[in-house]
C-alpha atoms as a PDB file:
ATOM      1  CA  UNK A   1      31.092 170.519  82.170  1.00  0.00           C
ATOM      2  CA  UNK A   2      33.510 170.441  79.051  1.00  0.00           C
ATOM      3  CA  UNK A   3      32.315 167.492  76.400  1.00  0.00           C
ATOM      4  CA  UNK A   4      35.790 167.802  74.204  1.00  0.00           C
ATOM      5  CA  UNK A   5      35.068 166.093  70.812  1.00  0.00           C
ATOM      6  CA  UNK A   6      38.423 164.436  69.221  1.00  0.00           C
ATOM      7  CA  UNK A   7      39.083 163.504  65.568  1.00  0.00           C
ATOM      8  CA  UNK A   8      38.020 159.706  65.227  1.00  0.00           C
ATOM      9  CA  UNK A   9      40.223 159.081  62.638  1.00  0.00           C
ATOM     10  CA  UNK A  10      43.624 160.987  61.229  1.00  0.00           C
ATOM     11  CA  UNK A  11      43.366 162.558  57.807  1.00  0.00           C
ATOM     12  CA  UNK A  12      42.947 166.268  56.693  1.00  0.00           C
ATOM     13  CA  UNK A  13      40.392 168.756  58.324  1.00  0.00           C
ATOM     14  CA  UNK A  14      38.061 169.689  55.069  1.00  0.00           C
ATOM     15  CA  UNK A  15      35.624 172.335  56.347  1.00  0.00           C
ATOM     16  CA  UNK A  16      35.364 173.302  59.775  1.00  0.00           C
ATOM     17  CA  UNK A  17      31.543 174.786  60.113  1.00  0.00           C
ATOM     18  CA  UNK A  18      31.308 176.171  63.741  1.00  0.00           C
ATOM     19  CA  UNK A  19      33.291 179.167  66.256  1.00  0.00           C
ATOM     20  CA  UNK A  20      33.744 179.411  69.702  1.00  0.00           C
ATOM     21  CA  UNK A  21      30.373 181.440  70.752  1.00  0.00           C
ATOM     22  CA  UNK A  22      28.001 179.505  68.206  1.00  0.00           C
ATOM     23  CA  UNK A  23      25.307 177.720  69.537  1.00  0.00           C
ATOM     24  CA  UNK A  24      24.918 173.608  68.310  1.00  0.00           C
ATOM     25  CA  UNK A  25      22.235 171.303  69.201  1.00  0.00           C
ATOM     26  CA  UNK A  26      23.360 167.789  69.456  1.00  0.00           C
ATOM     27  CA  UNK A  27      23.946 166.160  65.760  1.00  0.00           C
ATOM     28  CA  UNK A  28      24.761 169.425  64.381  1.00  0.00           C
ATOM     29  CA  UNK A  29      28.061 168.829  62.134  1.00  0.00           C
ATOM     30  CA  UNK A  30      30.977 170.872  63.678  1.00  0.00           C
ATOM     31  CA  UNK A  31      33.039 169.756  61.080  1.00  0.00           C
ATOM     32  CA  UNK A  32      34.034 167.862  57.895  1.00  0.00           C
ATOM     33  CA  UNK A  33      37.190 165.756  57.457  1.00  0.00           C
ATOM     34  CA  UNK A  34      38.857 164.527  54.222  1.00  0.00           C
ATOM     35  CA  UNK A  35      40.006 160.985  54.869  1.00  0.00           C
ATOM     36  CA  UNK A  36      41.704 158.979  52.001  1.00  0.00           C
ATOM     37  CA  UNK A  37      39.452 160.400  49.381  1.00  0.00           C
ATOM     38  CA  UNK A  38      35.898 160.481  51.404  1.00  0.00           C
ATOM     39  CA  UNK A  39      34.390 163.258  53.807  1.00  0.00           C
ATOM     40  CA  UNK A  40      33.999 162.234  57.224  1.00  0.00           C
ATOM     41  CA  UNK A  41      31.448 164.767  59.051  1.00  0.00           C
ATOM     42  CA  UNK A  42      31.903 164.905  62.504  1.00  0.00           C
ATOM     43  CA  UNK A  43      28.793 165.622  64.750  1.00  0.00           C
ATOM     44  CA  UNK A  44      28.040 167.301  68.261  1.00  0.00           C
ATOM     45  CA  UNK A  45      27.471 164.834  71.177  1.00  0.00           C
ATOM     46  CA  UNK A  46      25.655 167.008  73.126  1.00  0.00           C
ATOM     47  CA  UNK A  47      24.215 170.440  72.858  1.00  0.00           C
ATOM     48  CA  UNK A  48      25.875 173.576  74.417  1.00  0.00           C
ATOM     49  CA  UNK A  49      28.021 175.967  73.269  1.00  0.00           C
ATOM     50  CA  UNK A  50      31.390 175.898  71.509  1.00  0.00           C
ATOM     51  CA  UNK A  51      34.043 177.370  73.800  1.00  0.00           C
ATOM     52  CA  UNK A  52      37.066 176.463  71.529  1.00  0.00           C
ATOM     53  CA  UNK A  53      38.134 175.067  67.735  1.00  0.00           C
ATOM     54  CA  UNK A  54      41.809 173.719  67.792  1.00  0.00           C
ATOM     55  CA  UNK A  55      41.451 172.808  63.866  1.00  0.00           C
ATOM     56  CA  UNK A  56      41.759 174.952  60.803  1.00  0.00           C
ATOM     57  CA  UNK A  57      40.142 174.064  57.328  1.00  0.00           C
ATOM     58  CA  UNK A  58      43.103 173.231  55.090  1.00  0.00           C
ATOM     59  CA  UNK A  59      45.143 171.256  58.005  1.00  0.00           C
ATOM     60  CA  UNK A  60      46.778 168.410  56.822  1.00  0.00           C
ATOM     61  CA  UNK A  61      48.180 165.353  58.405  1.00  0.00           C
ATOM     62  CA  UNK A  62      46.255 165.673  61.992  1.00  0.00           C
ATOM     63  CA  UNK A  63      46.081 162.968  64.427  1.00  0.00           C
ATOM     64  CA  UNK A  64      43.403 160.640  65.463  1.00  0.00           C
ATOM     65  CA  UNK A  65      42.846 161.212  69.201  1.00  0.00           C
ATOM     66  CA  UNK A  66      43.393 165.164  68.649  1.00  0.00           C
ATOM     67  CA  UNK A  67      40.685 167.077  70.563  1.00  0.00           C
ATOM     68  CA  UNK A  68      39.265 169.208  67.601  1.00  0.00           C
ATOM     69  CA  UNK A  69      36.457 171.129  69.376  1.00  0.00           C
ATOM     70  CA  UNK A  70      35.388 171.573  73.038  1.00  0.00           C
ATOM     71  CA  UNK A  71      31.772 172.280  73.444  1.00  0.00           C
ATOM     72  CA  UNK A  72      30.588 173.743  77.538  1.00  0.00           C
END
């Protein structure tokens, strides 16, 4: 089943550390936001692997709510 991880708060998408194929264990960061000034690491719920990455490092203005990264 599809765990789809979403962007907990808006702000810009800093460094985005995993690919669809790799391989996380849950805790692993998947990636880091920039939000107003601070970086916000964002961490896998579950383990499994990463079947798709809707964010790009450099995106600005996303949207809290925005599923970022859908791990199977």
């Amino acid at each position: 089943m599809a765990h789809e991880v979403e962007l907990q708060t808006a702000g810009n998408m800093w460094k985005v550390m995993v690919k669809p194929g790799d391989y996380v264990k849950s805790g692993d960061t998947l990636f880091i936001m920039e939000v107003m000034k601070m970086e916000v690491p964002h961490e896998a719920p579950i383990d499994g692997t990463i079947s798709a990455v809707n964010v790009n490092e450099g995106e600005e203005g996303l949207d809290a709510g925005m599923v970022a990264v859908v791990i199977d």
